[in-house]
PDB file of N, CA and C in Angstrom:
ATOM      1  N   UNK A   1     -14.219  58.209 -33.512  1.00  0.00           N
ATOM      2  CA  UNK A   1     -13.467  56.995 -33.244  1.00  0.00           C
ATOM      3  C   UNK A   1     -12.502  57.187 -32.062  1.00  0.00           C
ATOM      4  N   UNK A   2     -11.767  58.258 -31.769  1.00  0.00           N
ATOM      5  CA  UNK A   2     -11.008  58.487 -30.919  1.00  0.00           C
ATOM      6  C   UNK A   2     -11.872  58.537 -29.350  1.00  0.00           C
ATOM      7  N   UNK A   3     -12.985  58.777 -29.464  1.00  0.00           N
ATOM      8  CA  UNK A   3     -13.442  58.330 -27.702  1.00  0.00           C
ATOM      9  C   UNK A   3     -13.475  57.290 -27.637  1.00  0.00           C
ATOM     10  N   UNK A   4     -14.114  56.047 -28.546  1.00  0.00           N
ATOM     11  CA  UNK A   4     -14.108  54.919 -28.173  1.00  0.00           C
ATOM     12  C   UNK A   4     -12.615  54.283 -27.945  1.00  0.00           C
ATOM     13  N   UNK A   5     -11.612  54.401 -28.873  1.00  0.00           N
ATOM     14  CA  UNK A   5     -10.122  54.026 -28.794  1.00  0.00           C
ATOM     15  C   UNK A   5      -9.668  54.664 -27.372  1.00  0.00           C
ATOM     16  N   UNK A   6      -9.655  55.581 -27.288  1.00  0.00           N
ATOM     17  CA  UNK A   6      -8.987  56.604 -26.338  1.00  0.00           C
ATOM     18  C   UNK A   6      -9.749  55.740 -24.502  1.00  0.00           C
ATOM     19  N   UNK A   7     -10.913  55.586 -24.831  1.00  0.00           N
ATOM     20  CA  UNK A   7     -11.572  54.886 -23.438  1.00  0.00           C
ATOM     21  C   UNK A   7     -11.086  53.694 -23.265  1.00  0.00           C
ATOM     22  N   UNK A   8     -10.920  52.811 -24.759  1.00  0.00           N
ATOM     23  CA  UNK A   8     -10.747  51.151 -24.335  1.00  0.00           C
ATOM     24  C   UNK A   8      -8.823  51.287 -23.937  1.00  0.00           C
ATOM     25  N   UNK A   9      -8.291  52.131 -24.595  1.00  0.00           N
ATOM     26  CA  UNK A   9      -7.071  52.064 -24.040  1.00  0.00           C
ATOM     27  C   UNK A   9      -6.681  52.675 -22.642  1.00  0.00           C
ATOM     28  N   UNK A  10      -7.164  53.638 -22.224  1.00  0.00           N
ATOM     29  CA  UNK A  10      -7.261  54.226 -20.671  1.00  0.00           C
ATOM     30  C   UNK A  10      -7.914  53.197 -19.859  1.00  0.00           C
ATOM     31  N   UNK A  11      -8.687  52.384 -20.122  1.00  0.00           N
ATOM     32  CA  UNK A  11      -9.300  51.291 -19.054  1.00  0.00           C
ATOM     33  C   UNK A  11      -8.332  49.849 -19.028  1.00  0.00           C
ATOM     34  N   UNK A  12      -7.751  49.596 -20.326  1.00  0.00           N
ATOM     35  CA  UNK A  12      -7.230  48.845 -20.134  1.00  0.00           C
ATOM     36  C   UNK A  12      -5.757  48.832 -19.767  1.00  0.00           C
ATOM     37  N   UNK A  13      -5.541  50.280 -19.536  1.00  0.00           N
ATOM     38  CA  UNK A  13      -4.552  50.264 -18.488  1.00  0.00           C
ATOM     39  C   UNK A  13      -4.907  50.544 -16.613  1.00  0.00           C
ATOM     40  N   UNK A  14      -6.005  50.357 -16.594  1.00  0.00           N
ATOM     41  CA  UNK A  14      -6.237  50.632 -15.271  1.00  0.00           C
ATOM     42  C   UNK A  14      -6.648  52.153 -14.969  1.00  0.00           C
ATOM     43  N   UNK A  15      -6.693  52.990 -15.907  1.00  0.00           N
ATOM     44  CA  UNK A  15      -6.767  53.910 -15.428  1.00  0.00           C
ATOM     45  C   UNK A  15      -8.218  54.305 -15.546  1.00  0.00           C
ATOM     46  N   UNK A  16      -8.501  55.294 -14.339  1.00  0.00           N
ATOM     47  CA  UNK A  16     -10.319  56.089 -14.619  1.00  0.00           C
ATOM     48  C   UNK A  16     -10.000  57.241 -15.205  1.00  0.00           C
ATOM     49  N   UNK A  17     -10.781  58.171 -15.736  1.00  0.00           N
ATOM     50  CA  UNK A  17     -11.029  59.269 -16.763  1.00  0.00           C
ATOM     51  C   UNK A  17     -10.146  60.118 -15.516  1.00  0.00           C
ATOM     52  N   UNK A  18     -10.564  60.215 -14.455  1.00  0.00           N
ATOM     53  CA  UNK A  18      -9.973  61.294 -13.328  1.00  0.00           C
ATOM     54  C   UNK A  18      -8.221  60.846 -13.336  1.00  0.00           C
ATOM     55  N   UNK A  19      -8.300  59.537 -13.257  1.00  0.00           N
ATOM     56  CA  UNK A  19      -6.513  59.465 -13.358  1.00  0.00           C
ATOM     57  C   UNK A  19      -6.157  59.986 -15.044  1.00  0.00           C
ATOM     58  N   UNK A  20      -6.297  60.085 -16.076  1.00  0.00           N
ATOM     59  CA  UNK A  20      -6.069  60.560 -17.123  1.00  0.00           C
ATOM     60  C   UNK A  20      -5.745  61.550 -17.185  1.00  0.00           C
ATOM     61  N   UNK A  21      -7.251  62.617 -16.538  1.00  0.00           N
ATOM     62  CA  UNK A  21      -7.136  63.947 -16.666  1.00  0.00           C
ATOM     63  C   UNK A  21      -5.602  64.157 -15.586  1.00  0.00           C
ATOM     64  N   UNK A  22      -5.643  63.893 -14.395  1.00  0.00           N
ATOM     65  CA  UNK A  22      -4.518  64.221 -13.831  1.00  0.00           C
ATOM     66  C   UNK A  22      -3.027  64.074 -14.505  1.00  0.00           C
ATOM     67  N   UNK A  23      -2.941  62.868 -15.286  1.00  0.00           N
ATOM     68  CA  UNK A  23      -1.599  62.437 -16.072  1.00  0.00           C
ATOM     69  C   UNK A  23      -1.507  63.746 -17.270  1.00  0.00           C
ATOM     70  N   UNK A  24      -2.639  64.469 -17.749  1.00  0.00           N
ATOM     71  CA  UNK A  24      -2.596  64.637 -18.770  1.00  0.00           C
ATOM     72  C   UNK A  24      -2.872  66.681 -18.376  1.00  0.00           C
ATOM     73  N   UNK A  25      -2.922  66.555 -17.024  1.00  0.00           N
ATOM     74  CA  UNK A  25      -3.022  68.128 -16.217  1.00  0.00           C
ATOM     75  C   UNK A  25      -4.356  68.768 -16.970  1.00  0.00           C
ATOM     76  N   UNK A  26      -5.325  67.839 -16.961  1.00  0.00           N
ATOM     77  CA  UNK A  26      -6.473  68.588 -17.341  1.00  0.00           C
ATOM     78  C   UNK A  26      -7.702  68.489 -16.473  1.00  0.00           C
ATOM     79  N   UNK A  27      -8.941  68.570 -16.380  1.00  0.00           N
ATOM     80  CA  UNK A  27     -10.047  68.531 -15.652  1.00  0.00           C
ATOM     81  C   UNK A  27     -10.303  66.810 -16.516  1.00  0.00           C
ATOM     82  N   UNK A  28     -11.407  66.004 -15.636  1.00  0.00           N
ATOM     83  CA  UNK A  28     -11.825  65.297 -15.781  1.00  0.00           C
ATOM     84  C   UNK A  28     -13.009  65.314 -16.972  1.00  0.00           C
ATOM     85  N   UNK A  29     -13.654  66.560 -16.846  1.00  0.00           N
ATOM     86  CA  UNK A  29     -14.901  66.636 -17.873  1.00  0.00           C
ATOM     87  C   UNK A  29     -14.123  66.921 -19.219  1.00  0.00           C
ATOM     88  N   UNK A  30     -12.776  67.347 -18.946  1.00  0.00           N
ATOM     89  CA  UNK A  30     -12.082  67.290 -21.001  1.00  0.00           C
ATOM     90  C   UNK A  30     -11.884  65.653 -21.443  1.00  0.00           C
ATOM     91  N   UNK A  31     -11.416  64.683 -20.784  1.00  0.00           N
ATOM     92  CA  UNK A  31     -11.189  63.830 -20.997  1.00  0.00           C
ATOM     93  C   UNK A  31     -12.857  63.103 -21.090  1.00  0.00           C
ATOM     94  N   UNK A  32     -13.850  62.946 -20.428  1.00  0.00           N
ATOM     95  CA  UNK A  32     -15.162  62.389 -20.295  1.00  0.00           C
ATOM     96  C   UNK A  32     -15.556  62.981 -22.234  1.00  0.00           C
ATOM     97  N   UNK A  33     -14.943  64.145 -22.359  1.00  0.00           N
ATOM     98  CA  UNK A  33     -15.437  64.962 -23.522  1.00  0.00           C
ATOM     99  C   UNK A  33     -15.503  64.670 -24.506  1.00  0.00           C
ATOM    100  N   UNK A  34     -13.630  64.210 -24.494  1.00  0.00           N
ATOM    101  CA  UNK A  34     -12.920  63.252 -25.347  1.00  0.00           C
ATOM    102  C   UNK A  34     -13.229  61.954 -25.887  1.00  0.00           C
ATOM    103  N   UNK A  35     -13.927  61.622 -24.632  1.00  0.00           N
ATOM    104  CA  UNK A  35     -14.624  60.031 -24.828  1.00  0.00           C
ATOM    105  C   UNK A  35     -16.100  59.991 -25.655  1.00  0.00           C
ATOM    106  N   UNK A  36     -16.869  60.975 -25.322  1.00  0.00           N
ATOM    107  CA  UNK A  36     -17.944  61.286 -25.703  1.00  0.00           C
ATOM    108  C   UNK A  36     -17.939  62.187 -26.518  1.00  0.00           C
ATOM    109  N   UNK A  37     -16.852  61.884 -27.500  1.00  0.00           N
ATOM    110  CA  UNK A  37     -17.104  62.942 -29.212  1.00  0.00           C
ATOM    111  C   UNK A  37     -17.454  64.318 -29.086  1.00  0.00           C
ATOM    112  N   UNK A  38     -17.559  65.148 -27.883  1.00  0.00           N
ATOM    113  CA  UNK A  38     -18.016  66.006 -27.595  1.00  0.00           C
ATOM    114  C   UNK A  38     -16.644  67.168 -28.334  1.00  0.00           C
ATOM    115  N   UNK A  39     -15.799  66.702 -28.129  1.00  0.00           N
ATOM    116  CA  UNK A  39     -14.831  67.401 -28.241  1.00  0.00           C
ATOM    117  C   UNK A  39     -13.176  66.587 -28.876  1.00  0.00           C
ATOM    118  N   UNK A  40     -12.280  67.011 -29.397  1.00  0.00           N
ATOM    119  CA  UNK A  40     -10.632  66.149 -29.437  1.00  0.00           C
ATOM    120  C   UNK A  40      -9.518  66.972 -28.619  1.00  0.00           C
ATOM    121  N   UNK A  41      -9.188  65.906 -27.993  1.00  0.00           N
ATOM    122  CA  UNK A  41      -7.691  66.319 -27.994  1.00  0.00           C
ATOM    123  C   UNK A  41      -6.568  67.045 -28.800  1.00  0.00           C
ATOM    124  N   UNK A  42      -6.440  68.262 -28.459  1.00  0.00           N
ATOM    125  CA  UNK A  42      -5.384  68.688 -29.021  1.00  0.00           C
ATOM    126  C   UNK A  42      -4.148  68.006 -29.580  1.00  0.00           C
ATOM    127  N   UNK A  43      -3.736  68.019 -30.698  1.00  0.00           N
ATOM    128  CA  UNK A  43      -2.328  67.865 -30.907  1.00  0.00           C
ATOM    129  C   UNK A  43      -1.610  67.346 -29.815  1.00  0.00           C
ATOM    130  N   UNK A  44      -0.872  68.671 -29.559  1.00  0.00           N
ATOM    131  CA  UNK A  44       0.217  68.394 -28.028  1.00  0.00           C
ATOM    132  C   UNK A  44      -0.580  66.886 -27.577  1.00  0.00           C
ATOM    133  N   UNK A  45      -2.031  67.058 -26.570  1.00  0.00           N
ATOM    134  CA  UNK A  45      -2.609  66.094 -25.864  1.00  0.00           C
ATOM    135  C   UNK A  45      -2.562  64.441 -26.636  1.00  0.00           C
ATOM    136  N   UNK A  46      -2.684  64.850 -27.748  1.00  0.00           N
ATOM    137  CA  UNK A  46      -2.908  63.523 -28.743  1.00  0.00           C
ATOM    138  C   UNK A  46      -1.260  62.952 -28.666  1.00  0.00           C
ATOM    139  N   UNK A  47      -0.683  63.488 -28.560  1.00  0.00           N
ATOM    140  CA  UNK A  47       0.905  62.994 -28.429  1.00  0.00           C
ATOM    141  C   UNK A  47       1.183  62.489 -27.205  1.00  0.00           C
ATOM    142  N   UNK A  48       0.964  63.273 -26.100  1.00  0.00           N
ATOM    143  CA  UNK A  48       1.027  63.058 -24.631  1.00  0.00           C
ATOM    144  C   UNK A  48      -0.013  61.717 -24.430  1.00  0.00           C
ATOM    145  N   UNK A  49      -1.146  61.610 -25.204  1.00  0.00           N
ATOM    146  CA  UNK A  49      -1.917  60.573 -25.011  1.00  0.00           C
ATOM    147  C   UNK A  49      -1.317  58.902 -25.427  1.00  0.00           C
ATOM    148  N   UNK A  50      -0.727  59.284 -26.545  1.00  0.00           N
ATOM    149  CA  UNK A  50       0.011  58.320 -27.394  1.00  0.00           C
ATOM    150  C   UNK A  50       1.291  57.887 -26.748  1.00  0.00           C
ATOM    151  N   UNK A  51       1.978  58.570 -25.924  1.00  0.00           N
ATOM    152  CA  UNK A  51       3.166  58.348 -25.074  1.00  0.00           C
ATOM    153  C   UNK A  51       3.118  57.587 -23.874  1.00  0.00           C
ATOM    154  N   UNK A  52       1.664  58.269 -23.395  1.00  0.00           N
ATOM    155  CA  UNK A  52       1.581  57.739 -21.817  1.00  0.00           C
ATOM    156  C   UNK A  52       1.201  56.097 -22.115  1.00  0.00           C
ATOM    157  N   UNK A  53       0.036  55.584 -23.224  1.00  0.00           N
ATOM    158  CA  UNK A  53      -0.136  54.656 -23.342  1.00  0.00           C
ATOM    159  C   UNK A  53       0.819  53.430 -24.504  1.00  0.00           C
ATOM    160  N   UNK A  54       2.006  54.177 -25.265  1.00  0.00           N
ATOM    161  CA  UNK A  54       2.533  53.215 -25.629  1.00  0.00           C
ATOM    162  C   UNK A  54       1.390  52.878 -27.134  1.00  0.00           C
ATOM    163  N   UNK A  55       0.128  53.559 -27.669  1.00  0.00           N
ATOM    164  CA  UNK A  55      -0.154  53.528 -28.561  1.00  0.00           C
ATOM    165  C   UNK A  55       0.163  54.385 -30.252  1.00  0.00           C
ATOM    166  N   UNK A  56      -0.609  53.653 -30.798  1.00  0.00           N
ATOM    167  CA  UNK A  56      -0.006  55.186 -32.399  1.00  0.00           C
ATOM    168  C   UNK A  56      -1.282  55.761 -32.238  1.00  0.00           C
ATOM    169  N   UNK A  57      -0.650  57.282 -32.693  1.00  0.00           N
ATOM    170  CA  UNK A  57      -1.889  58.079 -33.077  1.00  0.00           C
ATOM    171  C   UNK A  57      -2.770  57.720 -34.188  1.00  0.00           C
ATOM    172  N   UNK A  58      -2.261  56.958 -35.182  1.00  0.00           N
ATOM    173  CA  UNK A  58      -3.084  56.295 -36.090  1.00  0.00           C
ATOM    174  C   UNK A  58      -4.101  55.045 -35.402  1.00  0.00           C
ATOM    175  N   UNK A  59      -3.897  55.063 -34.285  1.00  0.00           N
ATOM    176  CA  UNK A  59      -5.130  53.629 -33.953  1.00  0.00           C
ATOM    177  C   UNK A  59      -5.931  54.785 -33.454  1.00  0.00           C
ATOM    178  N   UNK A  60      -5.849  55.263 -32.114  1.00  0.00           N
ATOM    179  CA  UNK A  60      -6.474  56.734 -31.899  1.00  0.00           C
ATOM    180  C   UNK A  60      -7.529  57.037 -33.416  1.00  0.00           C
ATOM    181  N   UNK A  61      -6.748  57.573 -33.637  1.00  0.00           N
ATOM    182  CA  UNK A  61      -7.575  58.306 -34.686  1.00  0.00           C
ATOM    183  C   UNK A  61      -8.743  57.445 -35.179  1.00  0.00           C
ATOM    184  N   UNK A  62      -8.567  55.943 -35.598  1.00  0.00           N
ATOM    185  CA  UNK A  62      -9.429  55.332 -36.500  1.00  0.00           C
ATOM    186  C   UNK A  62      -8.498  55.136 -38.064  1.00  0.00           C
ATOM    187  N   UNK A  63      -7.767  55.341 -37.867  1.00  0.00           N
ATOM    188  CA  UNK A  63      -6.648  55.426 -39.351  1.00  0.00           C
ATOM    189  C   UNK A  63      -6.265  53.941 -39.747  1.00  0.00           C
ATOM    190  N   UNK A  64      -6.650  52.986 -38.443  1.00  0.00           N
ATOM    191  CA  UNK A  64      -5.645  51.608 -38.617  1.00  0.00           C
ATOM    192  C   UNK A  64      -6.563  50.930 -37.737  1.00  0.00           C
ATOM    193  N   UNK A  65      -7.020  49.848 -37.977  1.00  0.00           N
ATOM    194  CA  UNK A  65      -7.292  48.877 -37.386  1.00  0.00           C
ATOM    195  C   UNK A  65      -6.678  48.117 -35.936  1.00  0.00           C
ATOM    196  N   UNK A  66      -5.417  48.127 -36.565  1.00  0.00           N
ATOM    197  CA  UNK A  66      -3.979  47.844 -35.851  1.00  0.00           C
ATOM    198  C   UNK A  66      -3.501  48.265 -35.015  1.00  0.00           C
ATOM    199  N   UNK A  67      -3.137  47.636 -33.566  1.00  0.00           N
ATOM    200  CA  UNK A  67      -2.317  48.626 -32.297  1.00  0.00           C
ATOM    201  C   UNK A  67      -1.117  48.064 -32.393  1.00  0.00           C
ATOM    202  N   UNK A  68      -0.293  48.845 -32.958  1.00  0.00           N
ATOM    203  CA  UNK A  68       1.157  48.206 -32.476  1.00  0.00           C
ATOM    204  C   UNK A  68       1.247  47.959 -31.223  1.00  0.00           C
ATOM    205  N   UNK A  69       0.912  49.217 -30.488  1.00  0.00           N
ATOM    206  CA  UNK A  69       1.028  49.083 -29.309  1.00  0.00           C
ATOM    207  C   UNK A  69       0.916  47.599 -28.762  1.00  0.00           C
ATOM    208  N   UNK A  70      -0.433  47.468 -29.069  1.00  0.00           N
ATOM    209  CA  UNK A  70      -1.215  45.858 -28.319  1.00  0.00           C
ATOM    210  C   UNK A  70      -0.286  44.772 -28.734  1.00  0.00           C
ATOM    211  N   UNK A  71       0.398  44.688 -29.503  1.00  0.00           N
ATOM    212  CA  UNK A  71       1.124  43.208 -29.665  1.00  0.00           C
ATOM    213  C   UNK A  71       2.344  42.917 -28.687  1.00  0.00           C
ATOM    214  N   UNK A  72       3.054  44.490 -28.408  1.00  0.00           N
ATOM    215  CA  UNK A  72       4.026  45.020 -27.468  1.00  0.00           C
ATOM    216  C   UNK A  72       3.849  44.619 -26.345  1.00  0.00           C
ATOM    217  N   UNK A  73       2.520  44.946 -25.582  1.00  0.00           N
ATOM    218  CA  UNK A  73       2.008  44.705 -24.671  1.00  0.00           C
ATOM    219  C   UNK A  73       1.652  43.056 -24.403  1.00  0.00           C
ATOM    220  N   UNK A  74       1.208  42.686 -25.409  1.00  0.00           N
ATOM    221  CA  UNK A  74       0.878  40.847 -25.000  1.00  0.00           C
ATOM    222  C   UNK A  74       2.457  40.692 -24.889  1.00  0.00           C
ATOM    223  N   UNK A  75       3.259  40.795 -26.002  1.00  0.00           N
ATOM    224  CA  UNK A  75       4.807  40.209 -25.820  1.00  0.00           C
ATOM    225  C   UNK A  75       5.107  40.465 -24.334  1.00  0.00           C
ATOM    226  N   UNK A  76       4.900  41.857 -23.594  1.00  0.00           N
ATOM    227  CA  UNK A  76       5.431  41.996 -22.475  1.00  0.00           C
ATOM    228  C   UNK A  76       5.119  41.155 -21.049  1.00  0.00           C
ATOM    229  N   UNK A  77       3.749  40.780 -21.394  1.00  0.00           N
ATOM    230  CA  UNK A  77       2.709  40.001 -20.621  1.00  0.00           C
ATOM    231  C   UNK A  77       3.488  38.413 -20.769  1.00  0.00           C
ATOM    232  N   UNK A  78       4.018  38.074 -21.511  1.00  0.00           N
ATOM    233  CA  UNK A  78       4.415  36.270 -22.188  1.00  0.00           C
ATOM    234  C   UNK A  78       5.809  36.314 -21.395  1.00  0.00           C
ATOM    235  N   UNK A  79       6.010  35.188 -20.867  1.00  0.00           N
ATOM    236  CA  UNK A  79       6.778  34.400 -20.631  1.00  0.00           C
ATOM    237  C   UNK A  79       7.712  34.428 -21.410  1.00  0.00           C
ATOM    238  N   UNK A  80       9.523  34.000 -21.008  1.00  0.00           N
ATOM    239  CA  UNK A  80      10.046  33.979 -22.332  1.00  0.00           C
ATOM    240  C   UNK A  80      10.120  32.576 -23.002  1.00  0.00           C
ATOM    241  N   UNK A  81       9.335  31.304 -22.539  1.00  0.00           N
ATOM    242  CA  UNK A  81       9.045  30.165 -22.715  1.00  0.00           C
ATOM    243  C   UNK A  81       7.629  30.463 -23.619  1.00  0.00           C
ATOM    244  N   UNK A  82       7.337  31.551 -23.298  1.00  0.00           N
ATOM    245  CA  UNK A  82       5.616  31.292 -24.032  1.00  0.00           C
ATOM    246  C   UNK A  82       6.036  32.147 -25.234  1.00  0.00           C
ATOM    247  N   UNK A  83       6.697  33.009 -25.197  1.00  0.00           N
ATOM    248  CA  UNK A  83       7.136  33.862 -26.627  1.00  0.00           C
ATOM    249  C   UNK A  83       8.176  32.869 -27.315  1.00  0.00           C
ATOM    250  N   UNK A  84       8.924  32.131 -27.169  1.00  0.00           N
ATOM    251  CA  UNK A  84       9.308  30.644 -27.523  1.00  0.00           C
ATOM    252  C   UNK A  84       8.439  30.090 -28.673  1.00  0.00           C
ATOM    253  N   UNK A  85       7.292  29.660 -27.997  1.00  0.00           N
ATOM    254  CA  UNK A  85       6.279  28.979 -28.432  1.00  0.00           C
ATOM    255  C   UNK A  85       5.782  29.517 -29.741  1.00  0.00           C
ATOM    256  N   UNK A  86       5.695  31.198 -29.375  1.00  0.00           N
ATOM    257  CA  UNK A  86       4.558  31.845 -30.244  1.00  0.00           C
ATOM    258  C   UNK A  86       5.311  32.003 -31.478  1.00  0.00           C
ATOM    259  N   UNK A  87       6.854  32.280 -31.197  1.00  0.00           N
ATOM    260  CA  UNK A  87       7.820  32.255 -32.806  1.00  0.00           C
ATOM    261  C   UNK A  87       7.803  31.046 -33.586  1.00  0.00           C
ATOM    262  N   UNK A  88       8.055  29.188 -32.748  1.00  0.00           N
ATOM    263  CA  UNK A  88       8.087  28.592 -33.257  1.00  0.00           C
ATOM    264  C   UNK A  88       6.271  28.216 -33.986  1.00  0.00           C
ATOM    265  N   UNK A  89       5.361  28.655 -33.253  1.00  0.00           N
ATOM    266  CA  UNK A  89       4.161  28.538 -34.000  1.00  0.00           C
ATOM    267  C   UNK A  89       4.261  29.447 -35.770  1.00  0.00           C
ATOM    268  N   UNK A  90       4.534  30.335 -35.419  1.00  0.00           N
ATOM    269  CA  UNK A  90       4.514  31.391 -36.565  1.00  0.00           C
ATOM    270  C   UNK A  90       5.700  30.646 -37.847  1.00  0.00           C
ATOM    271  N   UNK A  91       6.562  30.204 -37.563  1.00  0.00           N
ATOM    272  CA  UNK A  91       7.284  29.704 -38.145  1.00  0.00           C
ATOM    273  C   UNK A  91       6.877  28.346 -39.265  1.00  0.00           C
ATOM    274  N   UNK A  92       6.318  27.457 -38.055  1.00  0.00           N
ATOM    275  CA  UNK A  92       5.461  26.749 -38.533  1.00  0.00           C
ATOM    276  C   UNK A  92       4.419  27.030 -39.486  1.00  0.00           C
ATOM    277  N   UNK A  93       3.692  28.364 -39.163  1.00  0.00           N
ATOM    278  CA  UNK A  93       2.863  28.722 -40.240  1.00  0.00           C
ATOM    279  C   UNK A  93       3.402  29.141 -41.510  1.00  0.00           C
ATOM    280  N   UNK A  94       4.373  29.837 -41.203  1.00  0.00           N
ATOM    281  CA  UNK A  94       4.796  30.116 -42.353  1.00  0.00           C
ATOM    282  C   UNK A  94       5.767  28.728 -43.456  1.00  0.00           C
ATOM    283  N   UNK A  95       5.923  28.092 -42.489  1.00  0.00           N
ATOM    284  CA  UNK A  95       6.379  26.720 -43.528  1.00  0.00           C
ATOM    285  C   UNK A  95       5.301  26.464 -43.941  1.00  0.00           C
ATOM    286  N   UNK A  96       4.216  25.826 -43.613  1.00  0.00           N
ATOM    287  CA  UNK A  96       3.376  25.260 -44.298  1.00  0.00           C
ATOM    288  C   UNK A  96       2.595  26.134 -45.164  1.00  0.00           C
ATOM    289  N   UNK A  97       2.727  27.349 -45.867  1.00  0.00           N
ATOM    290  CA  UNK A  97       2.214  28.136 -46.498  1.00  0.00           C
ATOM    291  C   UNK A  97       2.839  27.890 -47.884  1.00  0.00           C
ATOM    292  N   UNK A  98       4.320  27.413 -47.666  1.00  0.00           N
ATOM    293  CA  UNK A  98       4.983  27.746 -48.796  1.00  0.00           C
ATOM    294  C   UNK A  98       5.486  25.835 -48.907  1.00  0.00           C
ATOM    295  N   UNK A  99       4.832  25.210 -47.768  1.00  0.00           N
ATOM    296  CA  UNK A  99       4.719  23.167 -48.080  1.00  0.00           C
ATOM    297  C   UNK A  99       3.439  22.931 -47.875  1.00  0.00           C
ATOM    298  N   UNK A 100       2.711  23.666 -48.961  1.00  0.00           N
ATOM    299  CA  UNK A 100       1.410  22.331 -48.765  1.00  0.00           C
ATOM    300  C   UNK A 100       0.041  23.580 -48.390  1.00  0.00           C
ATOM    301  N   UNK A 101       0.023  24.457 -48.409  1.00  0.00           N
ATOM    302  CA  UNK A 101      -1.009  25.436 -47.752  1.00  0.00           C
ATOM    303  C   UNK A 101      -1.727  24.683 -46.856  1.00  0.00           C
ATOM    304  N   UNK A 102      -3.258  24.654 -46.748  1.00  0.00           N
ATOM    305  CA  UNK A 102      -4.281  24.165 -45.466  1.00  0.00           C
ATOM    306  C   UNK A 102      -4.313  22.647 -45.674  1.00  0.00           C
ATOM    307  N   UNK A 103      -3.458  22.254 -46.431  1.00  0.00           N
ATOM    308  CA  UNK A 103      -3.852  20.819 -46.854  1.00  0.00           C
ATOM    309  C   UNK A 103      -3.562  19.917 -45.731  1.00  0.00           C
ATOM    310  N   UNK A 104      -4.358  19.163 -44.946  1.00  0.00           N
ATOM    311  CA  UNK A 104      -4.321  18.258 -43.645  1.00  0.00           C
ATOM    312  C   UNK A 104      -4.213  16.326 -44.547  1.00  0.00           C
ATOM    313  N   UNK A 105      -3.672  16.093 -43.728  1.00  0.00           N
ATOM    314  CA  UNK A 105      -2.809  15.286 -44.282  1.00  0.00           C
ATOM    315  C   UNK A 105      -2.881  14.486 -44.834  1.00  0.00           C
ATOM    316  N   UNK A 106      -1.692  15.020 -45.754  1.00  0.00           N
ATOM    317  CA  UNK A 106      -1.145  14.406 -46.896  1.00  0.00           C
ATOM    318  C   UNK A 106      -1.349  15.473 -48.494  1.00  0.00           C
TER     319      UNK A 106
END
C-alpha cells in the first residue's frame, strides 16, 4: 500500500521520484523501489516522508483510509469566502440531521 500512497502523494505535489530521492538524500532507484513494493522506507525515511508531505504515516501505511493531510490541503487551496461557505454548508447538515433527517419537503 505504501508505493501506491507514497506515489499519489509525491505527484500530487509536483514532485518526480528524482526530486524525492534528492529531498530525501537518496538515489532515485530507492524511491522507484518504494513505489514498486520492491522494498520500504525506513523508519527515519517514513517520518522524513510524512513531514516533507504534510501526510500521517497511517495513510502511508494503508492503516486509514483518511488523509488528514488532504483536507489541510483543500482548506489551504479555499478562499476565505469559500471556507465560509463550506462551514455554513456543514452546519446546515448537521441541523437537518437532528430537524427532519433526508426528509425534502415538509
Amino acid at each position: 500500500m505504501i508505493g501506491k500512497r507514497l506515489a499519489e502523494v509525491r505527484k500530487y505535489n509536483g514532485d518526480t521520484q528524482a526530486d524525492l530521492a534528492r529531498k530525501m538524500f537518496v538515489n532515485a532507484n530507492t524511491v522507484a523501489s518504494w513505489e514498486q513494493e520492491k522494498s520500504s522506507p525506513s523508519h527515519e525515511m517514513l517520518v522524513k516522508i510524512c513531514q516533507l508531505y504534510g501526510v500521517s504515516a497511517d495513510y502511508l501505511l494503508g492503516l486509514t483510509r483518511a488523509d488528514p493531510g488532504q483536507a489541510k490541503r483543500t482548506r489551504e487551496r479555499l478562499t476565505k469566502e469559500e471556507l465560509a461557505e463550506v462551514q455554513n454548508y456543514s452546519e446546515y447538515l448537521l441541523w437537518r440531521r437532528t430537524h427532519g433527517g433526508d426528509r425534502m419537503g415538509g
